[in-house]
C-alpha atoms as a PDB file:
ATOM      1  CA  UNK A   1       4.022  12.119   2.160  1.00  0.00           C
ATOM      2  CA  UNK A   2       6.524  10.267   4.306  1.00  0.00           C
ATOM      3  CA  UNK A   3       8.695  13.160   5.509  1.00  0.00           C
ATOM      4  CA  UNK A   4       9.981  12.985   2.039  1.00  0.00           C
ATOM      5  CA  UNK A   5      11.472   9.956   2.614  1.00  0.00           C
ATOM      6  CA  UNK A   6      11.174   6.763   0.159  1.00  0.00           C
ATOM      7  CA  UNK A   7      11.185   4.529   3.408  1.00  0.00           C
ATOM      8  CA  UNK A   8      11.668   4.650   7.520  1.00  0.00           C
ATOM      9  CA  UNK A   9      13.665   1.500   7.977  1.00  0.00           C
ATOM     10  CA  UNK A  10      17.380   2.577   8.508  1.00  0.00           C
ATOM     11  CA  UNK A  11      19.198   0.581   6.516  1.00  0.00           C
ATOM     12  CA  UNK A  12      22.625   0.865   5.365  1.00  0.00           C
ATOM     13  CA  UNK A  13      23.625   2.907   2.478  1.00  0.00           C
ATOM     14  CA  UNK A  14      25.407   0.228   0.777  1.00  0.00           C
ATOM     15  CA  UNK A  15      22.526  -2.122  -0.277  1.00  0.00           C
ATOM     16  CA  UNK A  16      23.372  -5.406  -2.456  1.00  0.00           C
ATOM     17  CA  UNK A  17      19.360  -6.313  -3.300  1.00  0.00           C
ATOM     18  CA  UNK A  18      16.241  -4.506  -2.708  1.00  0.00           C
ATOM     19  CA  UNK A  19      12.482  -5.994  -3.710  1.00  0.00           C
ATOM     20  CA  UNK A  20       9.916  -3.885  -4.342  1.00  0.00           C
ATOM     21  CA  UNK A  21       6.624  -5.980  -3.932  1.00  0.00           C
ATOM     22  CA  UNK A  22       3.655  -4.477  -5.880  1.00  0.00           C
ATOM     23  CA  UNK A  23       5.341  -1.417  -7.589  1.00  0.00           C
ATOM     24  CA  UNK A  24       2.774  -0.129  -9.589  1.00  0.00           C
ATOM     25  CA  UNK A  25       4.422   2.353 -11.459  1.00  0.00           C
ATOM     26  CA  UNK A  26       7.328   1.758 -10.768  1.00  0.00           C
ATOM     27  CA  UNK A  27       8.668   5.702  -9.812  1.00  0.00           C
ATOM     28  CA  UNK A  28       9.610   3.755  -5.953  1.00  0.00           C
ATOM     29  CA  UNK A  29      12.253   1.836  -7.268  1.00  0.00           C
ATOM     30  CA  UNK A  30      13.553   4.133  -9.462  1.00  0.00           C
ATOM     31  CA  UNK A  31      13.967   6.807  -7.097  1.00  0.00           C
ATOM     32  CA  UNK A  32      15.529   4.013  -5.104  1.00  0.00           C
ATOM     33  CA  UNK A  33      17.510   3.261  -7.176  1.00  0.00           C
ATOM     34  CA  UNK A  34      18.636   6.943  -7.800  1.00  0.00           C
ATOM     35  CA  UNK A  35      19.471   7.275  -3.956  1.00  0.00           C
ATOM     36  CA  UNK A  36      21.240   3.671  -4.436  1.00  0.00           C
ATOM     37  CA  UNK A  37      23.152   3.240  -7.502  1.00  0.00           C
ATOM     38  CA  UNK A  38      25.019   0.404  -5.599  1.00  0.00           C
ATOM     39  CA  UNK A  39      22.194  -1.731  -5.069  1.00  0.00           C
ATOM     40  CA  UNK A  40      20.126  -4.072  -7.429  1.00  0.00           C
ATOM     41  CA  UNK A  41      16.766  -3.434  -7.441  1.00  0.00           C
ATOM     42  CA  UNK A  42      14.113  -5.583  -8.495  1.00  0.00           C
ATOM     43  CA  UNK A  43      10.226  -5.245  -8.606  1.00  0.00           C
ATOM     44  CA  UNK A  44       7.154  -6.800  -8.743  1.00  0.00           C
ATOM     45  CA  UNK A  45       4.516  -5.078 -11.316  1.00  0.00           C
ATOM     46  CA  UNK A  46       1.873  -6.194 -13.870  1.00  0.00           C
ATOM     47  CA  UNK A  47       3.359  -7.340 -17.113  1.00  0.00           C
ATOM     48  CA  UNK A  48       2.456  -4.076 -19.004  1.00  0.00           C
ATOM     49  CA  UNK A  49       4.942  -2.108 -16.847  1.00  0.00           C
ATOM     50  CA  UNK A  50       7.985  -4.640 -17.971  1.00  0.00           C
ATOM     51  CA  UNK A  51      10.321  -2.603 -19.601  1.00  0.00           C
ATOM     52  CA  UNK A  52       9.926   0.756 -18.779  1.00  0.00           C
ATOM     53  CA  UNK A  53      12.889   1.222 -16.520  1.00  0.00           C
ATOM     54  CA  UNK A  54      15.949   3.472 -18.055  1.00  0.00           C
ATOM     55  CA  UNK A  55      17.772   2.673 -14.712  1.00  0.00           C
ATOM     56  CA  UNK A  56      20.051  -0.431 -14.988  1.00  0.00           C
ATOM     57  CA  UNK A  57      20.099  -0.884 -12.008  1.00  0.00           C
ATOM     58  CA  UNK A  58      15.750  -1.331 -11.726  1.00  0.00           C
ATOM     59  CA  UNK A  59      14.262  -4.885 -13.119  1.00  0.00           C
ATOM     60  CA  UNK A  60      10.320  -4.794 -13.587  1.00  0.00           C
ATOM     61  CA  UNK A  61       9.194  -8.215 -13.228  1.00  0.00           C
ATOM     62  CA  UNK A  62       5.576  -9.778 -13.563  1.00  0.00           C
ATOM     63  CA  UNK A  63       5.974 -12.593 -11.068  1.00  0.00           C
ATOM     64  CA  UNK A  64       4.042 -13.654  -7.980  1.00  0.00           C
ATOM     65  CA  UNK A  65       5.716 -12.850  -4.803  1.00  0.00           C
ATOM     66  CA  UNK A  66       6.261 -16.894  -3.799  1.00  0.00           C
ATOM     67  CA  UNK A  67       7.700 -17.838  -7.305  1.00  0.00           C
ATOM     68  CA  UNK A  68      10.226 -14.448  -7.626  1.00  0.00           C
ATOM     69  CA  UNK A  69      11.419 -15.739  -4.219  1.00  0.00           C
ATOM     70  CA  UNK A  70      11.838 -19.506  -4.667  1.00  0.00           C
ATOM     71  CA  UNK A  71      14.303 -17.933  -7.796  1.00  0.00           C
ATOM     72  CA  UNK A  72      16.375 -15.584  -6.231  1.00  0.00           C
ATOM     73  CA  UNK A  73      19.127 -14.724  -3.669  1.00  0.00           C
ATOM     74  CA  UNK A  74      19.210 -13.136  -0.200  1.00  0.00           C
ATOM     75  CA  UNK A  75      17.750  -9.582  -0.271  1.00  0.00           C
ATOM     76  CA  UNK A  76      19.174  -6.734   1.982  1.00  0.00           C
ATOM     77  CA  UNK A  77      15.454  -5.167   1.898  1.00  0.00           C
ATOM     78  CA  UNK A  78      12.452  -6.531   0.543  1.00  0.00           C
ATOM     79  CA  UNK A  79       9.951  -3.799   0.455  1.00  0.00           C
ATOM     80  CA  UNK A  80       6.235  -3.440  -0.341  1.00  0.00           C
ATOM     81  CA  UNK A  81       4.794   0.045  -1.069  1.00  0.00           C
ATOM     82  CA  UNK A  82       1.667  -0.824  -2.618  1.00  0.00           C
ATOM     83  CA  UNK A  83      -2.089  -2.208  -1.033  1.00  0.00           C
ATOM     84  CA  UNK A  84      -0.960  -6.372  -0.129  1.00  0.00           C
ATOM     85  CA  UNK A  85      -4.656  -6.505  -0.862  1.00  0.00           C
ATOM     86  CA  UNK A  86      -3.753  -6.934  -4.507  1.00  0.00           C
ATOM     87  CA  UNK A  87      -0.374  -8.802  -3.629  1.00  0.00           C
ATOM     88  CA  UNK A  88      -1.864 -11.522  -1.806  1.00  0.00           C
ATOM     89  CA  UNK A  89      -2.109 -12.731   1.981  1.00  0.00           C
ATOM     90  CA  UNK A  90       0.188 -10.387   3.894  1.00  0.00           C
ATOM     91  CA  UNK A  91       1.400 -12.500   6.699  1.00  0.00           C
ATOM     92  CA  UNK A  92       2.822 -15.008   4.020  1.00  0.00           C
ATOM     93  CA  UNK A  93       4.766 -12.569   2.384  1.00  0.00           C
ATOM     94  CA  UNK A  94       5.824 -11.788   6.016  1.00  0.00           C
ATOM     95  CA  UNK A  95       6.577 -14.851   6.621  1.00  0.00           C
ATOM     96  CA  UNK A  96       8.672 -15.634   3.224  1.00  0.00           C
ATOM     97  CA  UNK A  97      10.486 -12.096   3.380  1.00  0.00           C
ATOM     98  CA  UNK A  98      12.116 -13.097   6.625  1.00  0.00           C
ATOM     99  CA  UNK A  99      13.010 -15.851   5.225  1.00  0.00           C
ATOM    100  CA  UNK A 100      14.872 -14.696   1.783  1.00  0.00           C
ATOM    101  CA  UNK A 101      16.650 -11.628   4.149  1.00  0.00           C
ATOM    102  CA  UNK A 102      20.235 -11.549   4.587  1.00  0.00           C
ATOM    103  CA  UNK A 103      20.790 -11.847   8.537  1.00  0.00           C
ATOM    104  CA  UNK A 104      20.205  -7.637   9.464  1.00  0.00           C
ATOM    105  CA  UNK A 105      18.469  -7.032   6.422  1.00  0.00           C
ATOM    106  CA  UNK A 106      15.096  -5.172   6.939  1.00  0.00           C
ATOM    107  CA  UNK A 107      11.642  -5.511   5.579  1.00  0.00           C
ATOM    108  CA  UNK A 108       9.455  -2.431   5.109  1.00  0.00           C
ATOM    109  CA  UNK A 109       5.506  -2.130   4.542  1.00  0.00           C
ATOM    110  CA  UNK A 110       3.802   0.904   3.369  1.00  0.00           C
ATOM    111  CA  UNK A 111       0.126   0.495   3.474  1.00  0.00           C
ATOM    112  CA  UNK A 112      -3.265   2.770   3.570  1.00  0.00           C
ATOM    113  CA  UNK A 113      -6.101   1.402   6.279  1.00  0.00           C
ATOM    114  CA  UNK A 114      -9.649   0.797   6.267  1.00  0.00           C
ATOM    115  CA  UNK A 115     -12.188   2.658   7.051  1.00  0.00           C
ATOM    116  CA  UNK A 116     -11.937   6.301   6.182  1.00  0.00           C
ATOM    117  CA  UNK A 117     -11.323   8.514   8.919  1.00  0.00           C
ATOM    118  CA  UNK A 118     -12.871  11.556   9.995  1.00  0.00           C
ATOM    119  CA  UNK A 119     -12.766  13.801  13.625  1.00  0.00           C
ATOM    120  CA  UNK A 120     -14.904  16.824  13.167  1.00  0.00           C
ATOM    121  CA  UNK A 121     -18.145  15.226  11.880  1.00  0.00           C
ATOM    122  CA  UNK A 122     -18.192  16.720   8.500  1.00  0.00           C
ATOM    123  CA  UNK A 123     -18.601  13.142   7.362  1.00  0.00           C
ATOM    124  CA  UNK A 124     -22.650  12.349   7.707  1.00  0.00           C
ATOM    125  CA  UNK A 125     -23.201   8.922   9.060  1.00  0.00           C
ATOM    126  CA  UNK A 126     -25.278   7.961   6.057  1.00  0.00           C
ATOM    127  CA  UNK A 127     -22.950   9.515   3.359  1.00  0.00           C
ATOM    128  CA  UNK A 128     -22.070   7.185   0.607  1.00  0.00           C
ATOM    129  CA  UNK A 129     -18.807   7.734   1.034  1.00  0.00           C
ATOM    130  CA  UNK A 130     -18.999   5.919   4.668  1.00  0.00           C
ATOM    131  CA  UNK A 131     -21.359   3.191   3.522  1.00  0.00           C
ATOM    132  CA  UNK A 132     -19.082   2.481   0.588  1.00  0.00           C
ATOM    133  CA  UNK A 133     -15.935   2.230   3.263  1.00  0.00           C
ATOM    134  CA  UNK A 134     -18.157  -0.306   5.133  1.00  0.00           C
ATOM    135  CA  UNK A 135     -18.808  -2.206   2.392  1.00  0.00           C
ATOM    136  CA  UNK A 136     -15.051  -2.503   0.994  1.00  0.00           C
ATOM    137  CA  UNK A 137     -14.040  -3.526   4.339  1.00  0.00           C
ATOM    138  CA  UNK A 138     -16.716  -6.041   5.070  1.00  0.00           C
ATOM    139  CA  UNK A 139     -16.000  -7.853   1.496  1.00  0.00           C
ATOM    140  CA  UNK A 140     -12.373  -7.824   1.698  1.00  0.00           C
ATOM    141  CA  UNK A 141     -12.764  -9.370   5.121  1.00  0.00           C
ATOM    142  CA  UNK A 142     -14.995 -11.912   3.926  1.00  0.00           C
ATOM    143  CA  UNK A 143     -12.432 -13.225   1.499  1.00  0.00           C
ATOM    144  CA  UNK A 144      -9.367 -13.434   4.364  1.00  0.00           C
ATOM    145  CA  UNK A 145      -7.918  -9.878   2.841  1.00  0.00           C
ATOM    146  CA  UNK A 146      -9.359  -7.074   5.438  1.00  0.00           C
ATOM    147  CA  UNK A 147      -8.316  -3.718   4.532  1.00  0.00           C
ATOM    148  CA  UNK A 148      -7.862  -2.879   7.991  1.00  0.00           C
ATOM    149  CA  UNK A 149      -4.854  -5.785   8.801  1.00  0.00           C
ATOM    150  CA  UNK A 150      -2.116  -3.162   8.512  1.00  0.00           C
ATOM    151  CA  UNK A 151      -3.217  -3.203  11.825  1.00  0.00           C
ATOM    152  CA  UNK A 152      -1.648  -6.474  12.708  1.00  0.00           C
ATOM    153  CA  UNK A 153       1.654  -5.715  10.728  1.00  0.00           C
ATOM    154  CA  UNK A 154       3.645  -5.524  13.395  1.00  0.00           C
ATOM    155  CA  UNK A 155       2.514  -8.669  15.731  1.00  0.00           C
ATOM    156  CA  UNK A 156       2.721 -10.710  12.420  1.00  0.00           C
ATOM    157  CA  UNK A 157       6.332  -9.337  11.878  1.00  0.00           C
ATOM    158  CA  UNK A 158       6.920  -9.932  15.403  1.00  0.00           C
ATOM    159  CA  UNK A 159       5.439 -13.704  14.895  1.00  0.00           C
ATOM    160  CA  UNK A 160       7.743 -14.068  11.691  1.00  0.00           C
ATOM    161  CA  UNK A 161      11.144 -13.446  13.907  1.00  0.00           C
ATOM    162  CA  UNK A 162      11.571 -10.049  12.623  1.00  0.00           C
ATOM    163  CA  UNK A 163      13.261  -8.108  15.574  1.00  0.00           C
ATOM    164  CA  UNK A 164      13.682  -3.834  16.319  1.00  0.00           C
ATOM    165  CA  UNK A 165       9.945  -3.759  14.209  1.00  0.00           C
ATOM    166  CA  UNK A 166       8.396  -0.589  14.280  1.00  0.00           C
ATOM    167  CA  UNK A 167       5.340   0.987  13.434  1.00  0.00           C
ATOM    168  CA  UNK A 168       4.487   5.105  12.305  1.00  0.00           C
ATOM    169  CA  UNK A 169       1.137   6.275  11.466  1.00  0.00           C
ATOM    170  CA  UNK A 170       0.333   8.976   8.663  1.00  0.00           C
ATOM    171  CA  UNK A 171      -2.676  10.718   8.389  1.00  0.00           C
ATOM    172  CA  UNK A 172      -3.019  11.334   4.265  1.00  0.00           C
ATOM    173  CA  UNK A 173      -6.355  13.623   3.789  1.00  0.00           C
ATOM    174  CA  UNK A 174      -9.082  12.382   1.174  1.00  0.00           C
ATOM    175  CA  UNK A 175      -8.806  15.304  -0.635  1.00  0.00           C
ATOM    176  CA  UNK A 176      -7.577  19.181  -1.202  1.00  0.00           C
ATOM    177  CA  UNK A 177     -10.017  19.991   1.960  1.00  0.00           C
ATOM    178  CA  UNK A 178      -6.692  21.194   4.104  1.00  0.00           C
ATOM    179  CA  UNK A 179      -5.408  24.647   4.188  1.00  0.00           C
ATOM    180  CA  UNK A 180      -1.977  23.977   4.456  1.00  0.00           C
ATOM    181  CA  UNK A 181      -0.542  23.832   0.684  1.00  0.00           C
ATOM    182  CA  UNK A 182       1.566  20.770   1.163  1.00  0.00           C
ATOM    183  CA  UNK A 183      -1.858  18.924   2.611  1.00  0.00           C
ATOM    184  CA  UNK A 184      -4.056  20.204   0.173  1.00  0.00           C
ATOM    185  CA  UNK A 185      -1.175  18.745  -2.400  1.00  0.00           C
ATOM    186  CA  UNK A 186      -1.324  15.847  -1.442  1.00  0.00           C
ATOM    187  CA  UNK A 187      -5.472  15.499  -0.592  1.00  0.00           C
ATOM    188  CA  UNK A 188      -5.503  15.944  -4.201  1.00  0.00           C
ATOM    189  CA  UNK A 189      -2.968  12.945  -4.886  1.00  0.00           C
ATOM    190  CA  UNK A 190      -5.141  10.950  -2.609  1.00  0.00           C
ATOM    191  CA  UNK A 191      -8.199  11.795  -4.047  1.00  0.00           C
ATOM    192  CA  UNK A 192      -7.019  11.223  -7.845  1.00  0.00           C
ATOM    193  CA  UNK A 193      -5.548   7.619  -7.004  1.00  0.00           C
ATOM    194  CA  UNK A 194      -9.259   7.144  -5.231  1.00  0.00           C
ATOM    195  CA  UNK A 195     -11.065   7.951  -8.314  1.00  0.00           C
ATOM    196  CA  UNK A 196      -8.808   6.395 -10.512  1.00  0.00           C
ATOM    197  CA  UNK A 197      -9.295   2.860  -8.972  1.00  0.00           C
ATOM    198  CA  UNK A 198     -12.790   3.470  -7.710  1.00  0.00           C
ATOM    199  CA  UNK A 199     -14.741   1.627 -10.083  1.00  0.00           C
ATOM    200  CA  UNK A 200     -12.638  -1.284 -10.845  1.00  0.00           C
ATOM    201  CA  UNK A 201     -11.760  -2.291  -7.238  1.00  0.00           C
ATOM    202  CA  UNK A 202     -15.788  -1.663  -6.136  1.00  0.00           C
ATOM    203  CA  UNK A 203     -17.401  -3.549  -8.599  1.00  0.00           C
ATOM    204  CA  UNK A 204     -15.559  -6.513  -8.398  1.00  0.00           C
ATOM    205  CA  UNK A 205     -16.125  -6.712  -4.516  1.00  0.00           C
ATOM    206  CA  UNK A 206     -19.707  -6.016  -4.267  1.00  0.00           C
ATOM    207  CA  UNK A 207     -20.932  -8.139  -7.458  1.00  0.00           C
ATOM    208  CA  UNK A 208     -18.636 -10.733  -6.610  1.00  0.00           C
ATOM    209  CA  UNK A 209     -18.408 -11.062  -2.888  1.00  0.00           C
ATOM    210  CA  UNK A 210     -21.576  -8.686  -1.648  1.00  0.00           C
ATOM    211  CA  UNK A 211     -23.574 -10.222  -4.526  1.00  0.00           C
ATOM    212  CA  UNK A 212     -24.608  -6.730  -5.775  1.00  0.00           C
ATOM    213  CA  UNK A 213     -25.977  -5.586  -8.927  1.00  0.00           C
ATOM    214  CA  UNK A 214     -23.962  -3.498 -11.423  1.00  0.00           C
ATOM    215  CA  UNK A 215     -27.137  -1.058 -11.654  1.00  0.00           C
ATOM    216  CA  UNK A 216     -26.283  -1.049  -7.586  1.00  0.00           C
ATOM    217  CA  UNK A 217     -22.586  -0.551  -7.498  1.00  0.00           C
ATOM    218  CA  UNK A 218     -23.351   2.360 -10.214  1.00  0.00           C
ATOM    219  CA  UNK A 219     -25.780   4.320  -8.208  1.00  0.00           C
ATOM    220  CA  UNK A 220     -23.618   3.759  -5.179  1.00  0.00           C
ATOM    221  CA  UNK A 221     -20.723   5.151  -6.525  1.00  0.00           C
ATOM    222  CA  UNK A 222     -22.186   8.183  -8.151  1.00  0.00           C
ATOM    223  CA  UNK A 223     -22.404  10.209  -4.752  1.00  0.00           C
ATOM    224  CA  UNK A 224     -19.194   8.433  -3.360  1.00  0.00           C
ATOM    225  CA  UNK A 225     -17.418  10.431  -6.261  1.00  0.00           C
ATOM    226  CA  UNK A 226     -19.478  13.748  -4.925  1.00  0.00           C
ATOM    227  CA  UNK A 227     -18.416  12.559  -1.193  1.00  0.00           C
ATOM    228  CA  UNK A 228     -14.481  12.047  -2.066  1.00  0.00           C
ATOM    229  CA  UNK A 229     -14.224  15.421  -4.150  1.00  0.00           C
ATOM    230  CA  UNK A 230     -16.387  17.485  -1.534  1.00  0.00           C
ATOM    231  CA  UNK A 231     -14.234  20.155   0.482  1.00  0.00           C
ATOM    232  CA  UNK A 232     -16.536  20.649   2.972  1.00  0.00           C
ATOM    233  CA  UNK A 233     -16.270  16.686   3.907  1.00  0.00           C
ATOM    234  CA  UNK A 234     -12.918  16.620   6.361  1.00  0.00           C
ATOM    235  CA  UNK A 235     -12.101  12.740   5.729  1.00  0.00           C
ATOM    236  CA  UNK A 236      -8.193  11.027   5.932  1.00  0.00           C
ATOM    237  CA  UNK A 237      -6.720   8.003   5.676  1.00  0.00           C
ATOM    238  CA  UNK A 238      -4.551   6.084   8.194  1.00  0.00           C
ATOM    239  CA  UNK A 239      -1.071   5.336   6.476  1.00  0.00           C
ATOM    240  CA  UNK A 240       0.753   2.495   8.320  1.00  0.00           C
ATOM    241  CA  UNK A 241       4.692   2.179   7.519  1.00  0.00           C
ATOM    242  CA  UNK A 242       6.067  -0.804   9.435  1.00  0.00           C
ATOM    243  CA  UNK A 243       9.402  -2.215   9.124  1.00  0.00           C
ATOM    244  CA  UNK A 244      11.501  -5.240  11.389  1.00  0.00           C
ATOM    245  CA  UNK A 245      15.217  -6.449  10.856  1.00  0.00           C
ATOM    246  CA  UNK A 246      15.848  -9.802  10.563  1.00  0.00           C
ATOM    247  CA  UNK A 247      18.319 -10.986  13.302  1.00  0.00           C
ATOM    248  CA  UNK A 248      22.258 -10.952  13.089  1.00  0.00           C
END
């Protein structure tokens, strides 16, 4: 995904405390912690992950991002690998991760960008899956979230004091539509974590913020589905990683 790396930043490989901010899962930190076994790591999940770490080394905690910091010492790398859209307002957990770093400690964001991508026109302008991109991107910036600000990572890490930041672009296909077999793997992966969330994260946006109907949302989403699992539609996804050091 990342050129099979867990992150870009190039930190040292004697870590004291590493954050993981919105770990889902949890498989980040624990294959973190694997490369790591010197460093503590904790995480920020939802309350039914607590617990299922068998590293040691790994703490799952259900916390906001504000309150875990206000409670806890200097971190050699915070690091967020999952959409700050469900986090909260990126630039203030910019802002506070500079501030809880150990001076040269570095902070790390992984994050997929609105809209969906596509260069050879196999996308139709008035495919659902492109008026359903338009839509999440409109709501989200509506409510002071845009899921295209991973585009401003790296002035607002700039803004925070963060110095040496960098930014590297991924391209992550929608789905298995490449030829390539690593591609098509991970199209697949792509398209599977789409589906999985589809529903959920639409219908709360357009009823909510678009002031849809469910009967709406429904219909919509039927041929986004048929869009995100069609091989003959050529769509990606822009992955930004963007990481800063905090001054010596």
């Amino acid at each position: 995904m990342m050129d099979n790396k867990l992150h870009l930043a190039p930190t040292s490989k004697h870590l004291h405390n590493v954050l993981d901010v919105g770990t889902g899962t949890g498989i980040w930190a624990m294959d973190f912690a694997d490369e790591h076994p010197s460093a503590k790591n904790s995480s920020l999940t939802t309350p039914e992950q607590i617990g299922r770490s068998d590293r040691s080394s790994t703490t799952f905690t259900a916390a906001s991002f504000t309150v875990l910091l206000r409670n806890t010492v200097s971190f050699n790398k915070p690091m967020s690998t999952a959409p700050i859209f469900a986090a909260g307002r990126p630039q203030l957990i910019i802002d506070s991760s500079e501030s809880c770093l150990k001076p040269g400690g570095w902070f790390e964001m992984q994050e997929l960008a609105f809209p969906v991508q596509c260069d050879d026109n196999s996308l139709p302008k008035d495919s659902a899956l492109l008026e359903w991109s338009t839509l999440m991107l409109d709501a989200t910036t509506r409510i002071g979230q845009a899921l295209n600000n991973p585009n401003n990572y790296e002035q607002w890490m700039k803004d925070a004091g963060f110095t040496n930041v960098q930014t590297v672009l991924y391209r992550w296909p929608g789905s298995p539509w490449p030829k390539k077999r690593e591609d098509k793997e991970l199209g697949l992966w792509v398209m599977m974590n789409l589906l999985d969330g589809l529903h959920g994260f639409t219908m709360a946006l357009a009823t909510r913020v678009l002031g849809w109907t469910v009967e709406q949302v429904e219909r919509l989403l039927v041929d986004v589905r048929k869009d995100v699992q069609s091989k003959k539609i050529h769509t990606y996804w822009v992955i930004y990683d963007v990481y800063g050091q905090k001054p010596l």
